[in-house]
Protein backbone atom coordinates (compact mmCIF):
# COMPACT_ATOMS: atom_id res chain seq x y z
CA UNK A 1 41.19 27.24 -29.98
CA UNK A 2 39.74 23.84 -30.94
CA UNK A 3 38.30 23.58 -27.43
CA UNK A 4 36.57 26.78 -27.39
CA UNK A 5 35.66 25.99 -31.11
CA UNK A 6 33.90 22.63 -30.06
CA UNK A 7 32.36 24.05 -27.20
CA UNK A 8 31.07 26.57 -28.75
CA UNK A 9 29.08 24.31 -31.33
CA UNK A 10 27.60 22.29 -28.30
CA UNK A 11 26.42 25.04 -26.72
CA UNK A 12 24.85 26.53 -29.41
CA UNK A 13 23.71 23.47 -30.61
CA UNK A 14 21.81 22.45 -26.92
CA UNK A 15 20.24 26.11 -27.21
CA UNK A 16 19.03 25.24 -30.77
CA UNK A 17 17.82 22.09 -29.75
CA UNK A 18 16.14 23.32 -26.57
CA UNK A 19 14.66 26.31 -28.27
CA UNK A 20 13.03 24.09 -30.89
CA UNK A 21 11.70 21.25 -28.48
CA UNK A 22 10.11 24.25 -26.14
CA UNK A 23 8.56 26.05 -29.22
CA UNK A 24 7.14 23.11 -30.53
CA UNK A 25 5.12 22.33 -27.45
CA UNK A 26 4.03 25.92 -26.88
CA UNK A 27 3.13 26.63 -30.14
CA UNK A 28 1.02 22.96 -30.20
CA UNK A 29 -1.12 24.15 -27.44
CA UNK A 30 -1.47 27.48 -28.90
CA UNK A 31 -2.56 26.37 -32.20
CA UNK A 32 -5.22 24.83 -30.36
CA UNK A 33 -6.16 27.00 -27.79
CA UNK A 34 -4.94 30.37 -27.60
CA UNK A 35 -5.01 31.13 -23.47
CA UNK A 36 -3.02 33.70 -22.20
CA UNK A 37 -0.39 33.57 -19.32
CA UNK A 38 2.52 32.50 -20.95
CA UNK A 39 5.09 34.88 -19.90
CA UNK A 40 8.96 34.64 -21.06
CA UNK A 41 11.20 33.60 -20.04
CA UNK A 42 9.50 30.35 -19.20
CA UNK A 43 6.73 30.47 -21.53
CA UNK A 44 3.78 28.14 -20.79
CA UNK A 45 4.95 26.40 -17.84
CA UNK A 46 3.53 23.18 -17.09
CA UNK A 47 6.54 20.84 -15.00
CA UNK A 48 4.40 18.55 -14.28
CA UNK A 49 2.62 17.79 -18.05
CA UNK A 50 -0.77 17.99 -17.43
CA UNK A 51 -1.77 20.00 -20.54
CA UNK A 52 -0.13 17.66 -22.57
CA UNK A 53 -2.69 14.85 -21.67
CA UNK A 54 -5.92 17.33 -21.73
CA UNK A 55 -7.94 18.25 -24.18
CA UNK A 56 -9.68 21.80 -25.19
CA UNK A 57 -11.95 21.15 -23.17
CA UNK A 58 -10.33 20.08 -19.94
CA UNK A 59 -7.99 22.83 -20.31
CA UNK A 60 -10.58 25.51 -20.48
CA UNK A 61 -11.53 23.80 -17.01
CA UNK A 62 -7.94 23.95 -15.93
CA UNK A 63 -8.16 27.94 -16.26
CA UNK A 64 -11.51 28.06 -14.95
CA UNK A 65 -10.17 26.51 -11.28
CA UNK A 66 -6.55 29.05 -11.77
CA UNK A 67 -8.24 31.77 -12.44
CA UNK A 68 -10.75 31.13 -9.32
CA UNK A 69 -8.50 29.74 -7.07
CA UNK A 70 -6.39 32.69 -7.64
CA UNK A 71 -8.98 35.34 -6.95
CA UNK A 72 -9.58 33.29 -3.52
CA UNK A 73 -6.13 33.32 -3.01
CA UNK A 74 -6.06 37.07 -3.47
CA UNK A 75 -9.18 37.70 -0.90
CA UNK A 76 -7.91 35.88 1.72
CA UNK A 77 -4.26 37.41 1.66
CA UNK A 78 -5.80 40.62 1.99
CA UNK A 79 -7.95 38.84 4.82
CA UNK A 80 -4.99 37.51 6.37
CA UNK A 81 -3.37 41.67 6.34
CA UNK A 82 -6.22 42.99 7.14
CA UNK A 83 -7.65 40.71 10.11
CA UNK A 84 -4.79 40.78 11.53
CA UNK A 85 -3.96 44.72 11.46
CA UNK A 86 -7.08 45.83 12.89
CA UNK A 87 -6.96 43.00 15.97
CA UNK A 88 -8.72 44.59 18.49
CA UNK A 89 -10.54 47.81 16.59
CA UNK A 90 -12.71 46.28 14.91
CA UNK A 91 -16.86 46.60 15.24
CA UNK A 92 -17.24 43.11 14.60
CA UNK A 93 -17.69 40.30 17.10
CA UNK A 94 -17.11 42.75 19.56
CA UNK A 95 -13.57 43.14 18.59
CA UNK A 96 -12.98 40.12 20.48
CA UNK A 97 -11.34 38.15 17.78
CA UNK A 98 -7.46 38.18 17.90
CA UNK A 99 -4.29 36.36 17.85
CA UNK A 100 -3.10 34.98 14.28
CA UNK A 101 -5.80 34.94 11.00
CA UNK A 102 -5.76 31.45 10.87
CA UNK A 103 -7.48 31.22 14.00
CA UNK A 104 -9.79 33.69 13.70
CA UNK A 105 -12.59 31.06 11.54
CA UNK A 106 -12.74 29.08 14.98
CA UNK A 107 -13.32 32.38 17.04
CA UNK A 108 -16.21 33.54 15.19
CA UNK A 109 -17.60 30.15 15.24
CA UNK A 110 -17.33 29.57 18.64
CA UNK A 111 -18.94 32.98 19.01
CA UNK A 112 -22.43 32.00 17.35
CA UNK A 113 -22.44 28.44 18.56
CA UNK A 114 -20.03 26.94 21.90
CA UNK A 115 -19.60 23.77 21.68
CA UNK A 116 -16.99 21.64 23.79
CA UNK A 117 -14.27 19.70 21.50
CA UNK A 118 -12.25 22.13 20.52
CA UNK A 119 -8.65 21.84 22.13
CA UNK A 120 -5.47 23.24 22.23
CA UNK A 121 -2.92 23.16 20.15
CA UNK A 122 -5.37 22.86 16.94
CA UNK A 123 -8.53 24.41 18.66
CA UNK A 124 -11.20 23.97 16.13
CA UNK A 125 -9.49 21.72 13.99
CA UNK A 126 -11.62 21.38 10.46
CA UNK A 127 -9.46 21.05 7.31
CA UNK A 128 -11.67 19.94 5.31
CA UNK A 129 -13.91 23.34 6.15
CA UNK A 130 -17.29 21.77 6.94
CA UNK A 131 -18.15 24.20 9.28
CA UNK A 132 -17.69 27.14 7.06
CA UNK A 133 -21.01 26.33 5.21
CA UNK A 134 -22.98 25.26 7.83
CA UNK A 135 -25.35 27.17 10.23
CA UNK A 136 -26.07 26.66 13.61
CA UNK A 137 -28.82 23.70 13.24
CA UNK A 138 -26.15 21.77 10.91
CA UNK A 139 -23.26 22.06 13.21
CA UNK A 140 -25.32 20.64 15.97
CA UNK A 141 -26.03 17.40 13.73
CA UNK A 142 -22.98 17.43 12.80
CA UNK A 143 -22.11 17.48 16.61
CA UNK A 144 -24.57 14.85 17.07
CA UNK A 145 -23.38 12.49 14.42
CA UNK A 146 -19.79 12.95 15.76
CA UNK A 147 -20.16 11.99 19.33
CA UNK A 148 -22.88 9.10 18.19
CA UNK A 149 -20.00 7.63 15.95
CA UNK A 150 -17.84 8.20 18.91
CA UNK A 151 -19.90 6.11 21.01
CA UNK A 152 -20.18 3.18 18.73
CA UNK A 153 -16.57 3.32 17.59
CA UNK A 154 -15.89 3.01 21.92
CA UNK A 155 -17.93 -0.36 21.68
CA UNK A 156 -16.44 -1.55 18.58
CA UNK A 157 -12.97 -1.42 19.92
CA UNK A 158 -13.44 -3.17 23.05
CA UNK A 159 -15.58 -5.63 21.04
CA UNK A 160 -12.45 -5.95 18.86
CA UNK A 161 -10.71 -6.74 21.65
CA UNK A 162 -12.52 -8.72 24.04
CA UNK A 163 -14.26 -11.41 21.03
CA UNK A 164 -10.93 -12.32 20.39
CA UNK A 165 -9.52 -12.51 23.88
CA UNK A 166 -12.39 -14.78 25.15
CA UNK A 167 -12.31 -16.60 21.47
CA UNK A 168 -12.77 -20.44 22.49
CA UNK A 169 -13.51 -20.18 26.10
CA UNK A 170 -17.02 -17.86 26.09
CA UNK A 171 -20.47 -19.68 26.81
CA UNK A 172 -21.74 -17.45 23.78
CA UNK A 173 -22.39 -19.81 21.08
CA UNK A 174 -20.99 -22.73 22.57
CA UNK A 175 -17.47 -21.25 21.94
CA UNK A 176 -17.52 -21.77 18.38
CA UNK A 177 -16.61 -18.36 17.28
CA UNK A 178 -12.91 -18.38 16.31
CA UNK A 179 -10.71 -15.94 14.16
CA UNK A 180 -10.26 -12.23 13.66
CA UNK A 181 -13.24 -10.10 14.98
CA UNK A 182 -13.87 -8.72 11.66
CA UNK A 183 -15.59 -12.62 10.98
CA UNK A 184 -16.98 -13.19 13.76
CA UNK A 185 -20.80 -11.63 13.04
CA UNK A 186 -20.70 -13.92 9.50
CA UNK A 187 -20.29 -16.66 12.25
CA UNK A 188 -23.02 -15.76 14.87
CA UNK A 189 -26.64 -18.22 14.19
CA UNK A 190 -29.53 -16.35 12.52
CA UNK A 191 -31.34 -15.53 15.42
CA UNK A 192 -28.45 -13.04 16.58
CA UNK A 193 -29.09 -11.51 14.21
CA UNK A 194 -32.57 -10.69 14.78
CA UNK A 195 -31.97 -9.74 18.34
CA UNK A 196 -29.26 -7.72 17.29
CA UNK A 197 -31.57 -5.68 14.34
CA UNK A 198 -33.94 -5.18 16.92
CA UNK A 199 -32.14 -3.62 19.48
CA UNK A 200 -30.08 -1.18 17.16
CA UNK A 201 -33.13 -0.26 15.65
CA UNK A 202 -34.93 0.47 19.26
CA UNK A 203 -32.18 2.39 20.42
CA UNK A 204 -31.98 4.69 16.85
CA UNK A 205 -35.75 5.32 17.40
CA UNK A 206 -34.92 6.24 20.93
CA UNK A 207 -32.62 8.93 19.77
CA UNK A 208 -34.43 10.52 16.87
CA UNK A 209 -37.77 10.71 18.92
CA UNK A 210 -35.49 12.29 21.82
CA UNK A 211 -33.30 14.18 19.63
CA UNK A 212 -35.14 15.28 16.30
CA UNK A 213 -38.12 17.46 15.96
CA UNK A 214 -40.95 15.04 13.95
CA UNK A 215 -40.88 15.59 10.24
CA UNK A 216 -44.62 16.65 10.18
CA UNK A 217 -43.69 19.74 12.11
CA UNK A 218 -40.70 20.25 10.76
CA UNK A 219 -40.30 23.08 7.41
CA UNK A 220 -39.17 22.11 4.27
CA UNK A 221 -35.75 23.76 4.53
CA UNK A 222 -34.71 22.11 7.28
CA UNK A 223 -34.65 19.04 7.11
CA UNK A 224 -33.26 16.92 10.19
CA UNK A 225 -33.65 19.92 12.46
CA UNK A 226 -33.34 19.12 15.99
CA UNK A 227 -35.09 20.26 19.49
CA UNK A 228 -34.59 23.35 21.09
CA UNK A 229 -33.98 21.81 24.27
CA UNK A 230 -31.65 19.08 23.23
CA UNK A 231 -27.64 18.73 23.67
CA UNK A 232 -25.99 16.81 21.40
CA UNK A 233 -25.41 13.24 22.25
CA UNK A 234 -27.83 13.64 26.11
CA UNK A 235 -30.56 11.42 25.04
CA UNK A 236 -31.15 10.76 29.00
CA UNK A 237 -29.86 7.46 29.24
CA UNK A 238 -27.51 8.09 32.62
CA UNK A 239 -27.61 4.73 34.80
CA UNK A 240 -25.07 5.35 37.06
CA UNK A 241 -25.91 9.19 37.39
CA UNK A 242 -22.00 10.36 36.42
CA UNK A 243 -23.61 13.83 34.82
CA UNK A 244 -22.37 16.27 36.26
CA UNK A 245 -24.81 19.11 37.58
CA UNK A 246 -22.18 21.93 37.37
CA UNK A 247 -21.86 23.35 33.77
CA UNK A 248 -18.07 23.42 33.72
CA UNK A 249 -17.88 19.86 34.76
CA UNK A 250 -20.41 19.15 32.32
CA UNK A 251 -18.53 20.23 29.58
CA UNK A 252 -15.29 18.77 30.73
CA UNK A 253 -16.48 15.27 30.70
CA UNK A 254 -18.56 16.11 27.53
CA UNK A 255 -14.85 16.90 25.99
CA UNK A 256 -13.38 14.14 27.68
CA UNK A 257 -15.86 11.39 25.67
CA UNK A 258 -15.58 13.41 22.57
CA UNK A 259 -11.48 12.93 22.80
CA UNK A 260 -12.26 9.49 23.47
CA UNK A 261 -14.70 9.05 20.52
CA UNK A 262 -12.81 10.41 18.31
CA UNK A 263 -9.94 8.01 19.60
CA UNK A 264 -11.85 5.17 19.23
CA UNK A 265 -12.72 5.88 15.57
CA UNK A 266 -9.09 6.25 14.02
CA UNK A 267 -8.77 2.90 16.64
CA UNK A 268 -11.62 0.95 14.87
CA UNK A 269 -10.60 1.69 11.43
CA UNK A 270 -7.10 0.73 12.19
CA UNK A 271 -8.26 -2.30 13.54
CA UNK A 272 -10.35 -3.11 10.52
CA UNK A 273 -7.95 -2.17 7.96
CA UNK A 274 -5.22 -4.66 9.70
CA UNK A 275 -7.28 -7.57 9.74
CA UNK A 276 -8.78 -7.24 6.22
CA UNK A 277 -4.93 -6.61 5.27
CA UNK A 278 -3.36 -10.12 6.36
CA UNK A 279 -6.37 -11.81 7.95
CA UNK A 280 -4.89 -11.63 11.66
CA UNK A 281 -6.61 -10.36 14.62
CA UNK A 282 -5.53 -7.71 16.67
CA UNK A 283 -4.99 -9.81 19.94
CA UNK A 284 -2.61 -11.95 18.13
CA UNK A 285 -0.54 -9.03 16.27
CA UNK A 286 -0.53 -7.83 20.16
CA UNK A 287 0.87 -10.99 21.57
CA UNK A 288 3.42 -12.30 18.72
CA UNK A 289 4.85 -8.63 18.83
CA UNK A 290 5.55 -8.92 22.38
């Protein structure tokens, strides 16, 4: 009897306790700022504290994003049922669109603009939903600024790699370039420099003289709006005549350089972010891990 006595006190004492501690925070917010969607039996639920740090102010902002999140949320569950049931009925894109909702976006982009890049298992892989609010004309800058980046990134790495292979023992500047590659342009003479302005700047006009219509001709609305007869990244520089005349193998090695690019750019910034980490270049982390 004296155990069931004393554990009945702690229990009801824990369910005083916790009923006090749980009004007191409820009814603090609420005597501030009477929202509703606190339902029993959790009440307002916040786990992770954030309304205890905001004020009035940020927590009308905190319903603002539920409440709109929520009715997004709600659209695109019903878009997700819906897509999906009538796969293959539909009077839209030519009822061509199928296969799971989350790959329909990519299907009815490809539909109003094909561009090469977009692989399997991913397809057209955008989570951060750029394309979603662009038209035609933007995508193809944005295609343009991809496989430009791509290119550069390509020549950075093997930059990266060959400066500090060749540190010591290259005729460039008498061999006196030494340490990781991310110092070796603060090490170059002033006149490099120069040269090296120059020809970036050449080549850039190059490109938006090929590429871009000119901004006297070009309407107010759309600004950066390229030629009609331009592909993205063909600015007719071809030395060694590898295009390929046949469409398909066009757009194979087209993906091909893109993969590469795009390789090259998560290579680059890991090869910057390791030497500006412990001050090593990449040669040596290649050769004292071996």
């Amino acid at each position: 009897m004296k155990t069931a006595a004393v554990l009945t006190l702690l229990i009801g004492y824990t369910s005083a306790f916790t009923s006090v501690r749980n009004t007191k925070s409820t009814t603090a917010l609420s005597a501030t700022l009477d929202l509703p969607g606190a339902l029993d039996p959790v009440g307002f639920f916040d786990p992770l504290g954030f309304a205890e740090k905001a004020n009035d102010a940020t927590l009308l902002r905190y319903r603002e994003a539920e409440i709109t999140h929520g009715r997004v949320a709600m659209l695109a569950t019903i878009g997700f049922l819906v897509g999906e049931k009538v796969e293959g009925s539909s009077f839209l894109f030519d009822a061509q669109i199928s296969g799971p909702a989350i790959t329909h976006l990519s299907q009815s982009l490809s539909a109003t603009l094909d561009l090469p890049g977009a692989l399997d298992p991913v397809g057209f892989f955008d989570p951060l939903g750029f394309a979603e609010k662009a038209n035609d004309a933007t995508l193809l800058r944005y295609r343009e600024a991809e496989i430009t980046h791509g290119r550069v990134a390509m020549l950075a790495t093997i930059g990266f790699l060959v400066g500090e292979k060749v540190e010591g023992s290259s005729f460039l500047f008498d061999a006196q370039i030494s340490g990781p590659a991310i110092t070796h342009l603060s090490q170059v003479p002033n006149g490099f420099w120069i040269i090296l302005v120059t020809a970036i700047g050449a080549a850039e006009e190059f490109r938006s003289r090929t590429a871009f219509v000119e901004p006297g001709n070009v309407p107010v609305d759309q600004p950066g709006l390229m030629r009609d007869n331009y592909y993205p990244g063909d600015v007719g520089f071809d030395p060694l005549g590898i295009k390929p005349e046949d469409p398909e193998e066009f757009e194979i090695m087209v993906t091909k350089e893109l993969q590469h690019g795009r390789l090259a750019m998560l290579a680059a910034s890991g090869f910057l972010a390791q030497e500006l980490t412990d001050g090593k270049g990449i040669i040596e982390h290649l050769t004292s891990s071996s």
